[in-house]
N, C-alpha and C. Protein backbone atom coordinates (compact mmCIF):
# COMPACT_ATOMS: atom_id res chain seq x y z
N UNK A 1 107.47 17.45 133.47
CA UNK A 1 107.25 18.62 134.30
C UNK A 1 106.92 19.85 133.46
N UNK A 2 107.02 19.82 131.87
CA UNK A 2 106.48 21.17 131.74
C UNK A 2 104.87 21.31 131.38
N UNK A 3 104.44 20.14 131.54
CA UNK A 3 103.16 20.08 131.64
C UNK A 3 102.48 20.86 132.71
N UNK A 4 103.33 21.39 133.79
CA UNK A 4 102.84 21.71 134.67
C UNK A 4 102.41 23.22 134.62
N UNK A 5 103.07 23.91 134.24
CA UNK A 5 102.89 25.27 134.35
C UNK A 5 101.74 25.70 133.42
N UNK A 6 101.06 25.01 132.49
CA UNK A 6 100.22 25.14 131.67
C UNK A 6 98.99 24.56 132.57
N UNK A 7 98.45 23.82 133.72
CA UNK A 7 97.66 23.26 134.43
C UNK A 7 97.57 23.76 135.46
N UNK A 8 98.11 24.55 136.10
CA UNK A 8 98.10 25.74 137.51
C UNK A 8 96.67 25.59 137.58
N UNK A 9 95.59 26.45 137.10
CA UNK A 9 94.66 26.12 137.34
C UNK A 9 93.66 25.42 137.84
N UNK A 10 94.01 24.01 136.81
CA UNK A 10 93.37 22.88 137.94
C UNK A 10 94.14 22.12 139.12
N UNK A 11 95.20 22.92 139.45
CA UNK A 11 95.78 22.82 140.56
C UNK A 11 95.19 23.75 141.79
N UNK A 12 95.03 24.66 141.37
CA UNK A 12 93.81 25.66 142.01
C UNK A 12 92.67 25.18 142.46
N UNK A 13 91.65 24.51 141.57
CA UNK A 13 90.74 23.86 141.49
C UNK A 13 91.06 22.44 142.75
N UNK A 14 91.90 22.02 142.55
CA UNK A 14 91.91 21.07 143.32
C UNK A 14 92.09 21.69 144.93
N UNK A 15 92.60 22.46 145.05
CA UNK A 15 93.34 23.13 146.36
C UNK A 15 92.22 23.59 146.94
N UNK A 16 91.46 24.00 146.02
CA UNK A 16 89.75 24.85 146.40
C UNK A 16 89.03 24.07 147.03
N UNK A 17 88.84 22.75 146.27
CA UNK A 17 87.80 21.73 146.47
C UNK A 17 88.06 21.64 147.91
N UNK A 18 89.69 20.97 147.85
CA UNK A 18 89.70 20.32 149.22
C UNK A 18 89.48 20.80 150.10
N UNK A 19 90.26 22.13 150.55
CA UNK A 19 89.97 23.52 151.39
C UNK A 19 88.46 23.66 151.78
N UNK A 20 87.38 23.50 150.79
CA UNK A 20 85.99 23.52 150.94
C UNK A 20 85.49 22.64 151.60
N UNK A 21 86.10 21.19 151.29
CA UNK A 21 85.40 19.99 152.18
C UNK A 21 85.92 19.96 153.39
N UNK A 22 87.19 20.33 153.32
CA UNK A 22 87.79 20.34 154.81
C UNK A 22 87.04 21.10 155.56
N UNK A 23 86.80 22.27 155.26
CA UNK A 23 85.81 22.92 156.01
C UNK A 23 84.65 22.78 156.32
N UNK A 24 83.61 22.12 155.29
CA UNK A 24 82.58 21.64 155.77
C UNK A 24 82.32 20.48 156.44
N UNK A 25 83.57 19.28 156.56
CA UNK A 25 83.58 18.08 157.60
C UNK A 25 83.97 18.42 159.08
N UNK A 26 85.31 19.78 158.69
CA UNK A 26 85.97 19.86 160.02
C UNK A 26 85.15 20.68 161.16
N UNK A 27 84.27 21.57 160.35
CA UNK A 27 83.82 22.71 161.63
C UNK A 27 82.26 22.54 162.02
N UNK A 28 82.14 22.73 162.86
CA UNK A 28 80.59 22.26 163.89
C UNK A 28 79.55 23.95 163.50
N UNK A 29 80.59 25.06 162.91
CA UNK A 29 79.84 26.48 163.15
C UNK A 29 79.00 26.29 161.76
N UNK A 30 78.21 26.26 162.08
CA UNK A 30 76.91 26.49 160.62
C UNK A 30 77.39 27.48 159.51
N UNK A 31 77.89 29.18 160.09
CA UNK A 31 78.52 29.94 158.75
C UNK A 31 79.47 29.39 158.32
N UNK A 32 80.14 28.61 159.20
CA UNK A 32 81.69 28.47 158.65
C UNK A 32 82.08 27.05 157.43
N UNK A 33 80.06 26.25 158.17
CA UNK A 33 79.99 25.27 156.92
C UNK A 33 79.38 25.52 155.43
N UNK A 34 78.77 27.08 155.41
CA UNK A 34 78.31 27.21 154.32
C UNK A 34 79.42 28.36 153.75
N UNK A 35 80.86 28.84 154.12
CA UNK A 35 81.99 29.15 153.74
C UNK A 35 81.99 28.25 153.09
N UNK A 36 82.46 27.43 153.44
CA UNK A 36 82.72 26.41 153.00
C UNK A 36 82.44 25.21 151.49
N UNK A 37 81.27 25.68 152.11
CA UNK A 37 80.43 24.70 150.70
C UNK A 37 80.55 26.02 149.37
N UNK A 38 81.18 27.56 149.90
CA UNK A 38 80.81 28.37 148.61
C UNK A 38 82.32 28.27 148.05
N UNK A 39 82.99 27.49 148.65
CA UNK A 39 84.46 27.61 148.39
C UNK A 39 84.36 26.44 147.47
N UNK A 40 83.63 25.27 147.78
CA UNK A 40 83.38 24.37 147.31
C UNK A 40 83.10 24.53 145.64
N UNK A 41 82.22 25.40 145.81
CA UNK A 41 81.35 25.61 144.56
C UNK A 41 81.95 26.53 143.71
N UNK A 42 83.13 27.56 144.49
CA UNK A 42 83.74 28.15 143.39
C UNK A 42 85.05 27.53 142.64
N UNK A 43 84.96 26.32 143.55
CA UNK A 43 86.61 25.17 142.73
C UNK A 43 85.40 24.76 141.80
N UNK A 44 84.36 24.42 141.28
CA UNK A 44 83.52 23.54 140.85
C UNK A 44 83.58 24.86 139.42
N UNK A 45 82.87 26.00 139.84
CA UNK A 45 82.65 27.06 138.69
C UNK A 45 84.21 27.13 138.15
N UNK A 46 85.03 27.09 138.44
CA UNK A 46 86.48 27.25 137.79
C UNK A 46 86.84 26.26 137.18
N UNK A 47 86.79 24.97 137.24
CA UNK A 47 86.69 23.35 136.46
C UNK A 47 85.90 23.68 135.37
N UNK A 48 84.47 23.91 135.95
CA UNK A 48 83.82 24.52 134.42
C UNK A 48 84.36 25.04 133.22
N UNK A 49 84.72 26.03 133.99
CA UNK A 49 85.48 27.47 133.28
C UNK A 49 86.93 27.11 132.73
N UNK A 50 87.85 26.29 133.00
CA UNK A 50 89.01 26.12 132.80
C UNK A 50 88.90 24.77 131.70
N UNK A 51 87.90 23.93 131.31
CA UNK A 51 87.65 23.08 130.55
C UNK A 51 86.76 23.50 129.72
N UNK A 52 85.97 24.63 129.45
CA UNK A 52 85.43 25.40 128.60
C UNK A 52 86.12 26.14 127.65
N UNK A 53 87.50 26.73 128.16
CA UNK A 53 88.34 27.45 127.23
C UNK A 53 89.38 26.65 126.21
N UNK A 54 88.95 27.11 124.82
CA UNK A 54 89.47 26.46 123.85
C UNK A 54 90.73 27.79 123.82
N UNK A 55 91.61 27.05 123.54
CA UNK A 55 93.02 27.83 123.13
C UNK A 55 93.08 28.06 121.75
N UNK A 56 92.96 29.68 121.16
CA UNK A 56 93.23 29.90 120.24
C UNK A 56 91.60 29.96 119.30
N UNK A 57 90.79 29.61 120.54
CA UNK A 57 89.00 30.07 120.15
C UNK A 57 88.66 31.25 120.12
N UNK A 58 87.58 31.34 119.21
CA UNK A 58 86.97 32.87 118.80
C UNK A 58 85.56 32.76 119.41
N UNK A 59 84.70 33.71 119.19
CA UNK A 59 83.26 33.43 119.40
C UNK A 59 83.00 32.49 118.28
N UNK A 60 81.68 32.23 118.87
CA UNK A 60 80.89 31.33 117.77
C UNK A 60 80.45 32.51 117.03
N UNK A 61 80.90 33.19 116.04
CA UNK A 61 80.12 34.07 114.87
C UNK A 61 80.47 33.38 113.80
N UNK A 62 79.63 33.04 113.10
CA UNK A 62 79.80 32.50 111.29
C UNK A 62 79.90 33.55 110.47
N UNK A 63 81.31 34.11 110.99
CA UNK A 63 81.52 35.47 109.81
C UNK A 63 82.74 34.39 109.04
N UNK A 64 83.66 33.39 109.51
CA UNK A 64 84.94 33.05 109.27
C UNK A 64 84.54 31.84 109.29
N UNK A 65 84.28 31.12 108.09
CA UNK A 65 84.08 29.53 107.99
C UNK A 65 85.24 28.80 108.47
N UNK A 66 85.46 27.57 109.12
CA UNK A 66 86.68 26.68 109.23
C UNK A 66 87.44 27.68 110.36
N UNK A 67 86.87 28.58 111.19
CA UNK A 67 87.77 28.81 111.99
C UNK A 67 87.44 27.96 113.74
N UNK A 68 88.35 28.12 114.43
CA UNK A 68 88.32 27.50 115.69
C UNK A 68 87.33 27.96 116.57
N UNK A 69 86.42 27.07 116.93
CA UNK A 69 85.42 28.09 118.15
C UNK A 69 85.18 27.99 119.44
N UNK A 70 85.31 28.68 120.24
CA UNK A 70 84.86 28.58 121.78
C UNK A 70 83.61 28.10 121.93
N UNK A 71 83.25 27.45 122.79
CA UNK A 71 82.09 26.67 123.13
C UNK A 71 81.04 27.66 124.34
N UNK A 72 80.42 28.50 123.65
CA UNK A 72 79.94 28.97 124.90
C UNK A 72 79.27 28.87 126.21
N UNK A 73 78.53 27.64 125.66
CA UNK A 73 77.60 26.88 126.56
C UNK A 73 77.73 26.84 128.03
N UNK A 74 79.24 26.33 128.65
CA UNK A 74 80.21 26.44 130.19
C UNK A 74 79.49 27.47 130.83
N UNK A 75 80.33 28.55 129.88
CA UNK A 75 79.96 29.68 130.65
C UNK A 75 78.87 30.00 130.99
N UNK A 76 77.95 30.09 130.45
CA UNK A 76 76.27 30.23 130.39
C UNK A 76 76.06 29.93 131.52
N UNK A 77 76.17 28.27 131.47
CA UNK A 77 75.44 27.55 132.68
C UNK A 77 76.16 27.62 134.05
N UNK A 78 77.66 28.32 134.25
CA UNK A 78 78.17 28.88 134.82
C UNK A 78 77.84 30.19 135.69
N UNK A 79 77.06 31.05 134.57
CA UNK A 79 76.44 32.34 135.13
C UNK A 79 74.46 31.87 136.04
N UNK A 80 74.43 30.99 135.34
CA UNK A 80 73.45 30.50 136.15
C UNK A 80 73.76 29.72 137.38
N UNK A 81 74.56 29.18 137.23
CA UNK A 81 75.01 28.43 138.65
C UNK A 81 75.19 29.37 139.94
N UNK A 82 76.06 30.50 139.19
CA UNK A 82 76.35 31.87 140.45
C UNK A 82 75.04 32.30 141.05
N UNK A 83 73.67 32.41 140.15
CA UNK A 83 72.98 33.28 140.68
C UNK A 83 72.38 31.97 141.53
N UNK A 84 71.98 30.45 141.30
CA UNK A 84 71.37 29.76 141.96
C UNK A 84 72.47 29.47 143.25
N UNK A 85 73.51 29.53 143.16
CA UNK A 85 74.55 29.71 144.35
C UNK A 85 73.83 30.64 145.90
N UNK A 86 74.11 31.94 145.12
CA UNK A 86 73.33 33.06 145.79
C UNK A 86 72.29 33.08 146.43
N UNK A 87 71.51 32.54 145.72
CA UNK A 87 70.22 32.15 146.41
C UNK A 87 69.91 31.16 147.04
N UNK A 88 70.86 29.76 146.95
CA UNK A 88 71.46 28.75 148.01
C UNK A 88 71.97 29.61 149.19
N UNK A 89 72.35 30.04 149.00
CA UNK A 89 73.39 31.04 150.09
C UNK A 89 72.57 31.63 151.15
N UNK A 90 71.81 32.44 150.78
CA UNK A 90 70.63 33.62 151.02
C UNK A 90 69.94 32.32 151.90
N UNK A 91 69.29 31.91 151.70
CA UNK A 91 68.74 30.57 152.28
C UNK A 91 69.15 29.45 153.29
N UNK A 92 70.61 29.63 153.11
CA UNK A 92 70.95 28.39 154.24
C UNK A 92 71.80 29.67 155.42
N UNK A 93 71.54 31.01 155.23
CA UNK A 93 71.89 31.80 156.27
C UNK A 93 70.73 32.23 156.73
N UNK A 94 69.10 32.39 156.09
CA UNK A 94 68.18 32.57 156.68
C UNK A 94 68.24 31.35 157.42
N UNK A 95 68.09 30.16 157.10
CA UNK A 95 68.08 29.14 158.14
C UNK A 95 68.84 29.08 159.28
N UNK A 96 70.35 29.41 159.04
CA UNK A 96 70.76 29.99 160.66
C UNK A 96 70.78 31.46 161.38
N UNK A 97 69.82 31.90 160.86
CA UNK A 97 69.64 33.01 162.00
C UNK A 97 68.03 32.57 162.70
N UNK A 98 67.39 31.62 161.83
CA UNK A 98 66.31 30.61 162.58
C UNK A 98 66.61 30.39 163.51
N UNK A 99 67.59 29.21 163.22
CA UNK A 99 68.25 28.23 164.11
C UNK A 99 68.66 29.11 165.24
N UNK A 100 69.53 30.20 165.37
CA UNK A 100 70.14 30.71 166.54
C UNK A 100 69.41 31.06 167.13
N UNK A 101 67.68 31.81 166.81
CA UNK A 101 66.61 31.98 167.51
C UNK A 101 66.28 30.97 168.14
N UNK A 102 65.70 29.76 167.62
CA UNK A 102 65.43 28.98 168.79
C UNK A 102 66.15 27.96 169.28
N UNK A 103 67.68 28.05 168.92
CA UNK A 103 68.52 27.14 169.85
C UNK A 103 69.33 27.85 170.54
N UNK A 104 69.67 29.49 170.24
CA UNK A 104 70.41 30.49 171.18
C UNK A 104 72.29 29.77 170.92
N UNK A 105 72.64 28.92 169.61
CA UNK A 105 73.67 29.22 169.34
C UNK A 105 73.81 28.60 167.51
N UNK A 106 74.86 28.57 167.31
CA UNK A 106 75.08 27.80 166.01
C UNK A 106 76.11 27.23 165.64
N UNK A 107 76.84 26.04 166.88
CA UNK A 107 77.29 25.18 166.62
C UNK A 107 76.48 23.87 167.13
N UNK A 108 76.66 22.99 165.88
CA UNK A 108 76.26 22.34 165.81
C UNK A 108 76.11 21.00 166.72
N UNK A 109 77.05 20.96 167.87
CA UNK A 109 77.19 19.99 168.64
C UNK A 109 76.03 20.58 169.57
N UNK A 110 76.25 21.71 169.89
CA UNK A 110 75.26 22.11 171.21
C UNK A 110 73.81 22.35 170.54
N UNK A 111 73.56 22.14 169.07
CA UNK A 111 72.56 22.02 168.46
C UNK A 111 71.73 20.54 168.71
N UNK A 112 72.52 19.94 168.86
CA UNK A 112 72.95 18.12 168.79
C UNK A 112 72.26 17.67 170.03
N UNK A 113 73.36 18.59 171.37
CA UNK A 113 72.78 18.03 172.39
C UNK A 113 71.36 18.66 173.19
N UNK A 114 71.44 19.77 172.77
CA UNK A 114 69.53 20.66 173.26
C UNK A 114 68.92 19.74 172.77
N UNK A 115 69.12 19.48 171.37
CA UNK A 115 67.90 18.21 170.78
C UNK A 115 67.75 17.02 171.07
N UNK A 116 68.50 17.12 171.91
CA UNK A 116 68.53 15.31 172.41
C UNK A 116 67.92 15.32 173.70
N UNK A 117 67.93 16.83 174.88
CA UNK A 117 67.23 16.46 175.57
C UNK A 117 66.07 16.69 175.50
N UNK A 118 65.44 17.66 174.58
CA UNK A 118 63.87 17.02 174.51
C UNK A 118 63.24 15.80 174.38
């Protein structure tokens, strides 16, 4: 058990994930599935981030030969992930304010059944 208090984090991470999928299996409302999927994606950026950090790492500068280094790379592709997030985002909410135009709602069941009676 004292392993534990040092891993909070990816206890976080896990709590996130699930919270995210739950939401995107459980709810029929289109915003409430792309909540969802960003909740998703921020347990995902924190896994990154929490397995990126070296304990007791410096930058990568070659001023100090033989010393310990942080890996910067995570993060990087981390800060890129946010902005392609965003613009996932931006995009699957233009798509439902589409959608509510020509189906006049945005849950997905009554999306389901208008389309079925055409």
């Amino acid at each position: 058990m004292s392993a534990f208090p040092g891993l909070y984090n990816y206890w976080i991470v896990i709590f996130l994930m699930m919270t995210g999928l739950y939401i995107v299996i459980a709810s029929g409302n289109l915003i409430k599935k792309i909540v969802g999927l960003n909740i998703f994606q921020t347990s995902v950026f924190l896994l990154y981030i929490s397995m990126g950090k070296v304990s007791g790492g410096t930058a990568p500068i070659v001023a100090n030969p033989g010393a310990l280094y942080a890996n910067p790379l995570p993060h990087v592709l981390i800060l890129t992930a946010i902005v392609v997030g965003i613009a996932t985002t931006s995009v699957g909410l233009a798509l439902v304010v589409r959608i509510k135009e020509a189906y006049d709602t945005i849950e997905e069941d009554e999306i389901l059944l208008q389309d079925s009676k055409l």
